[in-house]
C-alpha atoms as a PDB file:
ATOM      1  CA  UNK A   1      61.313 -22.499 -10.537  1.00  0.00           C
ATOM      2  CA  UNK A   2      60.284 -18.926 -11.297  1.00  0.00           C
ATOM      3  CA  UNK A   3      61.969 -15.522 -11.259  1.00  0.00           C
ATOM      4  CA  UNK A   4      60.433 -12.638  -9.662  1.00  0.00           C
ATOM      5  CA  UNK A   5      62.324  -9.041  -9.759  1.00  0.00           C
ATOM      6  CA  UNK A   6      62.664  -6.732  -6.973  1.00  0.00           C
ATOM      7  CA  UNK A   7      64.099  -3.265  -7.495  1.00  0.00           C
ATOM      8  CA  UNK A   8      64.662  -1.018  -4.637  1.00  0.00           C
ATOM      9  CA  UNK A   9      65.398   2.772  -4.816  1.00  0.00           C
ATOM     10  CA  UNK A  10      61.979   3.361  -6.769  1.00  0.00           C
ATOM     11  CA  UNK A  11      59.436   4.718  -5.458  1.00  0.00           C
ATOM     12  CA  UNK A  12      60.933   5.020  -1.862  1.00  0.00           C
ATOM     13  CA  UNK A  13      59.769   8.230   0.088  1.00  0.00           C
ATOM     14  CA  UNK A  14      62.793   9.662   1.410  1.00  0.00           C
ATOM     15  CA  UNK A  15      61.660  13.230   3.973  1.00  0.00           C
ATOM     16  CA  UNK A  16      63.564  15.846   4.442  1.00  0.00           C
ATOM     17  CA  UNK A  17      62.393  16.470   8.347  1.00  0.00           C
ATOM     18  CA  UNK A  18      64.280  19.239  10.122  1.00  0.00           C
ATOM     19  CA  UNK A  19      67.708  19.070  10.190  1.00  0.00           C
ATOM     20  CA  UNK A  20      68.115  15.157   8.725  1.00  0.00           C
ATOM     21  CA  UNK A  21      67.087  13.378   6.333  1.00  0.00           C
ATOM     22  CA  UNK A  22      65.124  10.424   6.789  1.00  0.00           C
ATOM     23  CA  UNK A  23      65.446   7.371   4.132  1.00  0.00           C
ATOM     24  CA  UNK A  24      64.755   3.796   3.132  1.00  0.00           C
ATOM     25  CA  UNK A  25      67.234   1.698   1.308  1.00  0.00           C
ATOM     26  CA  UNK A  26      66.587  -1.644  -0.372  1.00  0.00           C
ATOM     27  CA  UNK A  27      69.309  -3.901  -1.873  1.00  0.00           C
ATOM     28  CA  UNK A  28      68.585  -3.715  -5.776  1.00  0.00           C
ATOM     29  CA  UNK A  29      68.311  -7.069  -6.893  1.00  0.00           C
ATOM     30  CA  UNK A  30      66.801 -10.263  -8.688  1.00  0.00           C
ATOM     31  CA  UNK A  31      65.738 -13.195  -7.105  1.00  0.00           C
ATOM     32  CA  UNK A  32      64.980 -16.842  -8.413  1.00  0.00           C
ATOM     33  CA  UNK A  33      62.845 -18.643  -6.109  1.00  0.00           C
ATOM     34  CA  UNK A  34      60.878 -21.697  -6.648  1.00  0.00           C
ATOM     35  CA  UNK A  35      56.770 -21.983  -5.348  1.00  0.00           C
ATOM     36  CA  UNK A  36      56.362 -22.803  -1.618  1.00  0.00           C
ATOM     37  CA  UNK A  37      59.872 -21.374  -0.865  1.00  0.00           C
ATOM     38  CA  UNK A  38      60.081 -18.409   1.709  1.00  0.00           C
ATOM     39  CA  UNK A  39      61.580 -15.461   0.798  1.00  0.00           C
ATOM     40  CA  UNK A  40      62.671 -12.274   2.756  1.00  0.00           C
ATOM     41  CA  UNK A  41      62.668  -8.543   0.965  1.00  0.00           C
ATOM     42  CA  UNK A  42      65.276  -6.532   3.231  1.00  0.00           C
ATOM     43  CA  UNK A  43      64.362  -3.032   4.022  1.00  0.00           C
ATOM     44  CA  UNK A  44      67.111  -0.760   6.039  1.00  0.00           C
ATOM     45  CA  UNK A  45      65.548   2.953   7.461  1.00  0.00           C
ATOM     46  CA  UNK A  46      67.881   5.705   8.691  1.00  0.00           C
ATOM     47  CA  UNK A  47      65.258   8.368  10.394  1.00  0.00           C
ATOM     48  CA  UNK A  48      65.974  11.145  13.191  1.00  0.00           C
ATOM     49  CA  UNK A  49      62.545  10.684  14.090  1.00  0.00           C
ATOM     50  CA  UNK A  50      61.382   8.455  17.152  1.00  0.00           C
ATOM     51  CA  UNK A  51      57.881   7.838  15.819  1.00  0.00           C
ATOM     52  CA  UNK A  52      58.079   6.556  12.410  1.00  0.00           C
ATOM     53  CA  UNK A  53      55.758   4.376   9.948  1.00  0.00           C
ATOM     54  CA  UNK A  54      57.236   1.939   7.285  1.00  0.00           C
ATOM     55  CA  UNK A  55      54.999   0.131   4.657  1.00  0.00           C
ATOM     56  CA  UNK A  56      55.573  -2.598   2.331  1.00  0.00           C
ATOM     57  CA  UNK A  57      54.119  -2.242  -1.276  1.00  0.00           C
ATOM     58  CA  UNK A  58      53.588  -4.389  -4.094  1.00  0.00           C
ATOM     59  CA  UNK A  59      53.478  -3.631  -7.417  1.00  0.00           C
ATOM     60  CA  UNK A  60      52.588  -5.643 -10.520  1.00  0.00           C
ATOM     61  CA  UNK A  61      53.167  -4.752 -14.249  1.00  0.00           C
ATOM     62  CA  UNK A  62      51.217  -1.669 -15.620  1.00  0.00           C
ATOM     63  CA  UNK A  63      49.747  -1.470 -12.311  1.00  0.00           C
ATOM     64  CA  UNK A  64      49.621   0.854  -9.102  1.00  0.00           C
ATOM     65  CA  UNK A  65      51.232   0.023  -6.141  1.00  0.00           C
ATOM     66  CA  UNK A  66      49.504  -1.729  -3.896  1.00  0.00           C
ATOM     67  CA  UNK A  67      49.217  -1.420   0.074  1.00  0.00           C
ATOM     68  CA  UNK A  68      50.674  -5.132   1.578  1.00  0.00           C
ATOM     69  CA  UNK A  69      51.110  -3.918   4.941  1.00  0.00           C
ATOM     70  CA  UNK A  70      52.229  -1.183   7.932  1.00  0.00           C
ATOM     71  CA  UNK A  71      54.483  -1.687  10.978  1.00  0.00           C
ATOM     72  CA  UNK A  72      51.329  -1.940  12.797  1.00  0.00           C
ATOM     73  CA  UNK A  73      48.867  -3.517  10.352  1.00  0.00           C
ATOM     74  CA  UNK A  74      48.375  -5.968   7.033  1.00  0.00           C
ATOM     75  CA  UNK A  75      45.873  -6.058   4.458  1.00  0.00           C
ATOM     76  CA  UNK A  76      43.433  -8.711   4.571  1.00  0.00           C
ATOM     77  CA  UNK A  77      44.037 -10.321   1.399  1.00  0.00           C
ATOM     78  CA  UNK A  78      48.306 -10.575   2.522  1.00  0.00           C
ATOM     79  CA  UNK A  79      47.381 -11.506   6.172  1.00  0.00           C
ATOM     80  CA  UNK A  80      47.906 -15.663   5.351  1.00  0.00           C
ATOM     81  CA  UNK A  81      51.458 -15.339   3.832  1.00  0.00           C
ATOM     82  CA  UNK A  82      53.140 -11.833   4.298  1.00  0.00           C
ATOM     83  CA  UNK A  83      54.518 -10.716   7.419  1.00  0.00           C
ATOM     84  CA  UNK A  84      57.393  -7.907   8.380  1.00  0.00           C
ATOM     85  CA  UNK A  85      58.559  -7.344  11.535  1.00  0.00           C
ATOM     86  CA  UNK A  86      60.410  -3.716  12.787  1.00  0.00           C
ATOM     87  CA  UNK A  87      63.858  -4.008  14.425  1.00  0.00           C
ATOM     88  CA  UNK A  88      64.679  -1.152  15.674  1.00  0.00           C
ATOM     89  CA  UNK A  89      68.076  -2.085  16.869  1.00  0.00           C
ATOM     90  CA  UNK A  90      69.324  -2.940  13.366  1.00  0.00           C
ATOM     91  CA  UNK A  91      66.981  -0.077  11.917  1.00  0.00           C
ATOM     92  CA  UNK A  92      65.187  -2.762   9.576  1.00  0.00           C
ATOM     93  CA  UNK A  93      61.745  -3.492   8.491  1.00  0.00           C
ATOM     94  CA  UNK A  94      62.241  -6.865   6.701  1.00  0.00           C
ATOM     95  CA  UNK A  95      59.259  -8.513   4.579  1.00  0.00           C
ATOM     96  CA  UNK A  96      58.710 -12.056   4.450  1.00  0.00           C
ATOM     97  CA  UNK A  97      57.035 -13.749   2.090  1.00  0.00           C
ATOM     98  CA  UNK A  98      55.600 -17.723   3.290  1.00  0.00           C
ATOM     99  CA  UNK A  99      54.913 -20.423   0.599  1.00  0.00           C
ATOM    100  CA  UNK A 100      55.570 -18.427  -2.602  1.00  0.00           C
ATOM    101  CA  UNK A 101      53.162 -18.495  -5.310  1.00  0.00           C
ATOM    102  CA  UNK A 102      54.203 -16.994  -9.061  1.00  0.00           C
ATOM    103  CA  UNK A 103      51.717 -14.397  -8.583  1.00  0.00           C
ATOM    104  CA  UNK A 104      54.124 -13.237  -6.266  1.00  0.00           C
ATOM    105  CA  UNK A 105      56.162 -12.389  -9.044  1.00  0.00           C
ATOM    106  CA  UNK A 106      56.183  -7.920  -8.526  1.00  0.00           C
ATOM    107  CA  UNK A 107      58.565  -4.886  -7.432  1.00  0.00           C
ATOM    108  CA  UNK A 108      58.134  -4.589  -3.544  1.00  0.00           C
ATOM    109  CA  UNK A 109      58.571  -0.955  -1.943  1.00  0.00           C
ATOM    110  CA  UNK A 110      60.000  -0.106   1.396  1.00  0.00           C
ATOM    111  CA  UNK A 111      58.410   3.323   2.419  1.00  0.00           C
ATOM    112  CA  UNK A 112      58.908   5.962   5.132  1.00  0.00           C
ATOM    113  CA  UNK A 113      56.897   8.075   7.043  1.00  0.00           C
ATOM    114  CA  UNK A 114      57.887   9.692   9.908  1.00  0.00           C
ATOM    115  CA  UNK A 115      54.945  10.862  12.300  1.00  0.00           C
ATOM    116  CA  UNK A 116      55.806  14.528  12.601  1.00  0.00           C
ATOM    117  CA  UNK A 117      54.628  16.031  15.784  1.00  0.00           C
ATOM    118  CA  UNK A 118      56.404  19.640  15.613  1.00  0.00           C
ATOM    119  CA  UNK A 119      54.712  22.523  13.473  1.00  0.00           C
ATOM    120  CA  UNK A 120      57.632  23.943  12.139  1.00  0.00           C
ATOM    121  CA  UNK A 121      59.654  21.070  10.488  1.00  0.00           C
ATOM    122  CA  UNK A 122      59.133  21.067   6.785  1.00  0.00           C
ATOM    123  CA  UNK A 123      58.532  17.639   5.311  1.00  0.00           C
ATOM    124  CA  UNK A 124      58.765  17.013   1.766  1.00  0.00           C
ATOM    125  CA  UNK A 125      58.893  13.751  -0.348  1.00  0.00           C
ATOM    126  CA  UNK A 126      61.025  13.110  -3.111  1.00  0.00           C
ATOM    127  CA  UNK A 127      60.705   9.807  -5.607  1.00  0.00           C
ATOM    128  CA  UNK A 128      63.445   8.208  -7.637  1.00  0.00           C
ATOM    129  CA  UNK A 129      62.592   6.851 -11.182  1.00  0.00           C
ATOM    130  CA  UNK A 130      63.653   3.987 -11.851  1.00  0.00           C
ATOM    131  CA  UNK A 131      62.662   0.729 -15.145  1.00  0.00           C
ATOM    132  CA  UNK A 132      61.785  -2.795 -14.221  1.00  0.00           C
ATOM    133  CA  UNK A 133      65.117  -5.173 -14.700  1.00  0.00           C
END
């Protein structure tokens, strides 16, 4: 048994595109789980946008982020055990995580970014700061 920390609400692009604004929301939480167990990061989007892109990040102590996957595409070294899958009836992008290993132990990021097509929307990003539980 092993405890790994996610915090949510760090990190998270949130675009100001037109008239709406487009977010990501994680639950902030801290979850026990033991090796080999699956686990599932929840991600919720709210977007006007039709074409969007959402990402999943990992980040480990003192460390950048690092790139686990797109909607569309994952990184080869996350490709055995990481998957998410977009619903965009329930506007989520849920990660799972297969056959947990305590290197697994990181904050995960949901991020947001909307595929802007029209020249005069202004997009700008804005991060929260937030400390590791």
């Amino acid at each position: 048994m092993f405890k790994w920390t996610l915090i949510s609400l760090c990190f998270i692009a949130h675009y100001d595109v037109s008239s709406g604004q487009d977010r990501v929301e994680q639950s902030l939480k801290e979850l026990t789980a033991s090796e080999r167990d699956e686990v599932i990061v929840m991600c919720n989007y709210f977007t006007t946008v039709t074409n969007i892109n959402l990402f999943w990040y990992k980040q480990l102590p003192n460390r950048s982020p690092t790139l686990i996957l797109g909607q569309y595409t994952t990184e080869p070294d996350f490709k055995k055990r990481f998957s998410a899958t977009l619903n965009s009836t329930s506007r989520t992008f849920p990660l799972m995580i297969k056959n947990q290993h305590v290197s697994d132990s990181a904050v995960y990021y949901c991020a947001l970014k909307p595929t802007v097509t029209e020249t005069h929307s202004t997009l700008t990003q804005k991060q929260r700061k937030c400390s590791v539980i």
